[in-house]
N, C-alpha and C. Protein backbone atom coordinates (compact mmCIF):
# COMPACT_ATOMS: atom_id res chain seq x y z
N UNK A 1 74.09 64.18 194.43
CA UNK A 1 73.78 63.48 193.20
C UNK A 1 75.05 62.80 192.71
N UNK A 2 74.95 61.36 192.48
CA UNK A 2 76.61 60.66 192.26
C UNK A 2 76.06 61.22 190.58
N UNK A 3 77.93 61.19 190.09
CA UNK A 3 77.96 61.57 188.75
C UNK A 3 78.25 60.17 188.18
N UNK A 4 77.51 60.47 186.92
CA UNK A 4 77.16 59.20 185.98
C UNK A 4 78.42 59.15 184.77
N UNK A 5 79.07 57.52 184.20
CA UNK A 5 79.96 57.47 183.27
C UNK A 5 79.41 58.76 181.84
N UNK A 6 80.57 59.25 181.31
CA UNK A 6 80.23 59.77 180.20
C UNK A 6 80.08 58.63 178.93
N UNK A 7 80.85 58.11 178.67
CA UNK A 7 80.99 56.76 177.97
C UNK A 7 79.64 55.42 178.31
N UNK A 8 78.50 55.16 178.16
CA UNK A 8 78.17 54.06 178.20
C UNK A 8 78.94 52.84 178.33
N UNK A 9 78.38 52.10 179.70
CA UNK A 9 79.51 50.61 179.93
C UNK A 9 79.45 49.87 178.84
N UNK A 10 80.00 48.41 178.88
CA UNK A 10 80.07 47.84 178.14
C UNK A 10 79.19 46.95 178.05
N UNK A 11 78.40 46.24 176.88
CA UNK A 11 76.74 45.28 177.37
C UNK A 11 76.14 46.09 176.97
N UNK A 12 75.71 47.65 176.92
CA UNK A 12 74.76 48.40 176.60
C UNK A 12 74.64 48.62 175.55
N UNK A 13 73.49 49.08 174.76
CA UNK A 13 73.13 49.34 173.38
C UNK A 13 72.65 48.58 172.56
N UNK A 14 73.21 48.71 171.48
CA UNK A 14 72.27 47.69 170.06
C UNK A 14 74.18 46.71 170.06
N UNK A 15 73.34 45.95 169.74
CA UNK A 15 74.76 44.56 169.21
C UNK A 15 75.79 44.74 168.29
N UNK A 16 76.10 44.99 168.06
CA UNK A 16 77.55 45.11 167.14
C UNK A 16 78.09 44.31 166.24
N UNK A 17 77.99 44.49 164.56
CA UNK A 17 78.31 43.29 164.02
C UNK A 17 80.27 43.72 163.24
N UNK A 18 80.61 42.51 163.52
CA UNK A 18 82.12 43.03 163.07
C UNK A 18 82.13 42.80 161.74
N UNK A 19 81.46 42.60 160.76
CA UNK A 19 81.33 42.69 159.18
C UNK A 19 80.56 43.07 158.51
N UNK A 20 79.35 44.12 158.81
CA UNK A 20 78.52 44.18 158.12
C UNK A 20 77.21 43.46 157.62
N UNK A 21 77.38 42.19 158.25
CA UNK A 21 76.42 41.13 157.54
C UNK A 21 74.94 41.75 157.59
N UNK A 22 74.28 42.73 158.53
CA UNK A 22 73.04 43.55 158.70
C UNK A 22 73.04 44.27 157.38
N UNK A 23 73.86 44.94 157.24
CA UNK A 23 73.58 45.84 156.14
C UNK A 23 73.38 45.59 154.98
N UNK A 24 74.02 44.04 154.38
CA UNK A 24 74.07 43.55 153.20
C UNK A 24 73.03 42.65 152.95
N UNK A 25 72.49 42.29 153.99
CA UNK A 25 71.21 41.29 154.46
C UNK A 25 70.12 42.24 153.95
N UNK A 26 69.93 43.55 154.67
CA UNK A 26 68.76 44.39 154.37
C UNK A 26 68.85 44.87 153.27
N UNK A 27 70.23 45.19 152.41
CA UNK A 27 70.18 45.62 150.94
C UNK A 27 69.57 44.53 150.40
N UNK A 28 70.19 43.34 150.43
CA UNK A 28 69.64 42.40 149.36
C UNK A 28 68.50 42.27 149.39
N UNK A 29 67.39 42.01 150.65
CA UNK A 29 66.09 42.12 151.46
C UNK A 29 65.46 43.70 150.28
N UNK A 30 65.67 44.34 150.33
CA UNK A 30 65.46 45.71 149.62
C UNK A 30 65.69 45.39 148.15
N UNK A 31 66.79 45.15 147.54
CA UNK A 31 66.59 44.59 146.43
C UNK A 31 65.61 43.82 145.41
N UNK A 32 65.24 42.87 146.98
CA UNK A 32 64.03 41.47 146.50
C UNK A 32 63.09 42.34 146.37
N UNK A 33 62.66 43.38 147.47
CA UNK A 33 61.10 43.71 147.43
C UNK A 33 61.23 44.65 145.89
N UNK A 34 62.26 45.46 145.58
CA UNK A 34 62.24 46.32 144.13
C UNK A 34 61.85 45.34 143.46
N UNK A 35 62.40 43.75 143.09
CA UNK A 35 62.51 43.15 142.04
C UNK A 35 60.68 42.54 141.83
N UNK A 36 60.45 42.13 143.27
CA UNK A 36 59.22 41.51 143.57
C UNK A 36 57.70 42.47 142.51
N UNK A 37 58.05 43.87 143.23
CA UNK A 37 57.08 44.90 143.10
C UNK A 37 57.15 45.04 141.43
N UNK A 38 58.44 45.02 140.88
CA UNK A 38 58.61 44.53 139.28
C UNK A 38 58.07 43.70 138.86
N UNK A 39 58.04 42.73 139.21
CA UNK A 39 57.50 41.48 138.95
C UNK A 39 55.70 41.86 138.69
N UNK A 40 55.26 42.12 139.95
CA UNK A 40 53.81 42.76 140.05
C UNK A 40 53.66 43.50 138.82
N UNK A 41 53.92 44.50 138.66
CA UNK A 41 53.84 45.91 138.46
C UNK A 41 53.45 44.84 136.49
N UNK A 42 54.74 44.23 136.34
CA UNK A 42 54.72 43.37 134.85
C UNK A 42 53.35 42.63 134.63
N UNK A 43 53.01 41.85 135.79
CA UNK A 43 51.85 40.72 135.48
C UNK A 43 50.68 41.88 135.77
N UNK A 44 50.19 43.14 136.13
CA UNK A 44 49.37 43.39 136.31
C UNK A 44 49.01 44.08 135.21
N UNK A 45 50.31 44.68 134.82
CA UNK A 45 49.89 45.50 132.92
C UNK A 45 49.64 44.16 131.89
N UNK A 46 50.40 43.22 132.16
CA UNK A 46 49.76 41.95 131.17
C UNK A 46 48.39 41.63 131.47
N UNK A 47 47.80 41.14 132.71
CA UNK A 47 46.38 40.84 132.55
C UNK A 47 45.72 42.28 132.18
N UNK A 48 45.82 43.79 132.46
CA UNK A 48 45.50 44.40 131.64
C UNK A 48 45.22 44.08 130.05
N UNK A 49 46.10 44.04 129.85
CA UNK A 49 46.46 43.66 128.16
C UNK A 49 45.45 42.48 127.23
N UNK A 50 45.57 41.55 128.30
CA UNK A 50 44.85 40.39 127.83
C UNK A 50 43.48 40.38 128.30
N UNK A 51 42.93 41.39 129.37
CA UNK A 51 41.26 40.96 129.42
C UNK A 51 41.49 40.26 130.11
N UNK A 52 42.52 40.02 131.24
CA UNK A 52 42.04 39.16 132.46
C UNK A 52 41.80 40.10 133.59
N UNK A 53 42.07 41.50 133.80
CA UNK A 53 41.71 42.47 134.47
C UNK A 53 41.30 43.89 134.11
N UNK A 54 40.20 43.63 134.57
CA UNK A 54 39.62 45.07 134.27
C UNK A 54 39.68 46.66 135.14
N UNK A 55 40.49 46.31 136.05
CA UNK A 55 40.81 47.59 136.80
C UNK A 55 42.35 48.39 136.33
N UNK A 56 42.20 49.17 135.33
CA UNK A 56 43.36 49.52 134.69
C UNK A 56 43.58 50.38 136.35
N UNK A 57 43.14 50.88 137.17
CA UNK A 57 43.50 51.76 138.06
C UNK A 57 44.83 50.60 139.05
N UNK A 58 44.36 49.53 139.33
CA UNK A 58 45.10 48.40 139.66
C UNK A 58 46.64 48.56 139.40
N UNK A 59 46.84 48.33 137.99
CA UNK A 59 47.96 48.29 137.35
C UNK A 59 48.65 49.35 137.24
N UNK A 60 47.82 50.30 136.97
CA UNK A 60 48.55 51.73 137.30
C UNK A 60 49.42 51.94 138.57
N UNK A 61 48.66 51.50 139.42
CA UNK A 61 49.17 52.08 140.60
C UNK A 61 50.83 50.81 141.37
N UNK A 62 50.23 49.60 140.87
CA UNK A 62 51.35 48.60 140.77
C UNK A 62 52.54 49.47 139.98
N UNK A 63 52.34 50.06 138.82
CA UNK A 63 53.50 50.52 138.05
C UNK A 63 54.46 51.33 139.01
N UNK A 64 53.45 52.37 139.36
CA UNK A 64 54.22 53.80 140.31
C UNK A 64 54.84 53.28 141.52
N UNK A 65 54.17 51.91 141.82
CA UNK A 65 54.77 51.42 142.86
C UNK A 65 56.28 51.46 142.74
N UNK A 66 56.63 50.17 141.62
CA UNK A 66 57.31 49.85 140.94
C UNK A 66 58.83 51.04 140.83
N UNK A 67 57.53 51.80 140.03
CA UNK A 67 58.45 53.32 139.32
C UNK A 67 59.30 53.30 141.03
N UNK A 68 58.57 53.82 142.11
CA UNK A 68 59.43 54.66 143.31
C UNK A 68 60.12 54.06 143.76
N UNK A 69 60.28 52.35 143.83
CA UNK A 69 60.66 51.68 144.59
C UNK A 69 62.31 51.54 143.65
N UNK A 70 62.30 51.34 142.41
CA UNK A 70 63.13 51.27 141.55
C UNK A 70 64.21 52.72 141.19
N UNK A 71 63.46 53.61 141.21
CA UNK A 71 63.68 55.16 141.95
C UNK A 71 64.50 55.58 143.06
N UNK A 72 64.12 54.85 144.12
CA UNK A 72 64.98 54.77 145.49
C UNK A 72 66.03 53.95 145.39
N UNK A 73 66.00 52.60 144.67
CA UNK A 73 66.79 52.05 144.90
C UNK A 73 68.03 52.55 143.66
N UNK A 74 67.77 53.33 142.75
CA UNK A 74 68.86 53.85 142.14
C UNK A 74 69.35 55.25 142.47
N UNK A 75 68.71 55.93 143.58
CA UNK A 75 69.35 57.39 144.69
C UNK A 75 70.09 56.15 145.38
N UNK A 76 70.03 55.04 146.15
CA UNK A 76 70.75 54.61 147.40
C UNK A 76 72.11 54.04 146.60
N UNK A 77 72.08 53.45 145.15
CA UNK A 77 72.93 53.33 144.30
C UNK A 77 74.05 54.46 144.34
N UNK A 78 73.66 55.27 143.85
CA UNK A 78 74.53 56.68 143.88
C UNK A 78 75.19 57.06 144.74
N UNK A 79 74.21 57.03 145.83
CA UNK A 79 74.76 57.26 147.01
C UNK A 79 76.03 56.24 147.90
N UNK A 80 76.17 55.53 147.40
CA UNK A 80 77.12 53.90 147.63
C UNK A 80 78.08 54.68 147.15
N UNK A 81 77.46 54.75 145.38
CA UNK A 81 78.66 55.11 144.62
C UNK A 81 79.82 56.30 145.29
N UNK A 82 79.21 57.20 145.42
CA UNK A 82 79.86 58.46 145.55
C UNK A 82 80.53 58.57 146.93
N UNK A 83 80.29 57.60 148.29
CA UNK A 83 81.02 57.11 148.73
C UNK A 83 81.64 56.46 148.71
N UNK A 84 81.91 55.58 148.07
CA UNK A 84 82.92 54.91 147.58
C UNK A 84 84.14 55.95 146.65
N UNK A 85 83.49 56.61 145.95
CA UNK A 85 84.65 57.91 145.81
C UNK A 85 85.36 58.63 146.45
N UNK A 86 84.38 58.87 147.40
CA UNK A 86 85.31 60.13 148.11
C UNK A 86 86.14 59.06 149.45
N UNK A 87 86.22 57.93 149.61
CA UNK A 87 86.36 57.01 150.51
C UNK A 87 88.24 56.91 149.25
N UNK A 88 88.17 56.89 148.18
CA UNK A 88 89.16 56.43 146.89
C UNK A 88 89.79 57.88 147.27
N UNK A 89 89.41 58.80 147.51
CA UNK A 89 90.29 60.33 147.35
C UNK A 89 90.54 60.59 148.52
N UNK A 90 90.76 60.06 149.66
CA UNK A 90 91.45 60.10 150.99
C UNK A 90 92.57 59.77 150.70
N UNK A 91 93.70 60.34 151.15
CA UNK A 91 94.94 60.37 151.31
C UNK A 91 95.49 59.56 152.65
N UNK A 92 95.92 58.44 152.53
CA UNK A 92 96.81 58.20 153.67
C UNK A 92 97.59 58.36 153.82
């Protein structure tokens, strides 16, 4: 049985970006859909309000949307944050 590299060659795997641009792409991408689902979540309690929709269950559930999505995106906040701390309390 020939023995195989421990190291994967070079060419193999997922692509490699040298700045980040993926990550800041999909935050902002993540951002839009929180802001979007806000957006919803607003116009669906207004036609509530006004008698242009009668499925209060509708709007409800737009809200909670809303609520989790806005929810997550202030745990992934924190979570930035607090690396970014302990990233500040490394000693070089």
């Amino acid at each position: 049985m020939p023995s195989q590299p421990v190291s994967p060659s070079p060419g193999k795997g997922a692509p490699r970006t040298s700045n980040g641009a993926d990550f800041t792409e999909k935050l902002w991408k993540a951002l839009e859909e929180v802001n979007n689902l806000q957006k919803e979540a607003d116009q669906a309690i207004l036609d509530v309000a006004l008698g242009k929709e009668e499925n209060l269950h509708r709007a409800v559930i737009a809200l909670e949307r809303a609520n989790l999505a806005l929810g997550l995106a202030v745990q992934v906040r924190n979570k930035v944050i607090e690396a970014y701390q302990e990233i500040m309390r490394m000693q070089v």
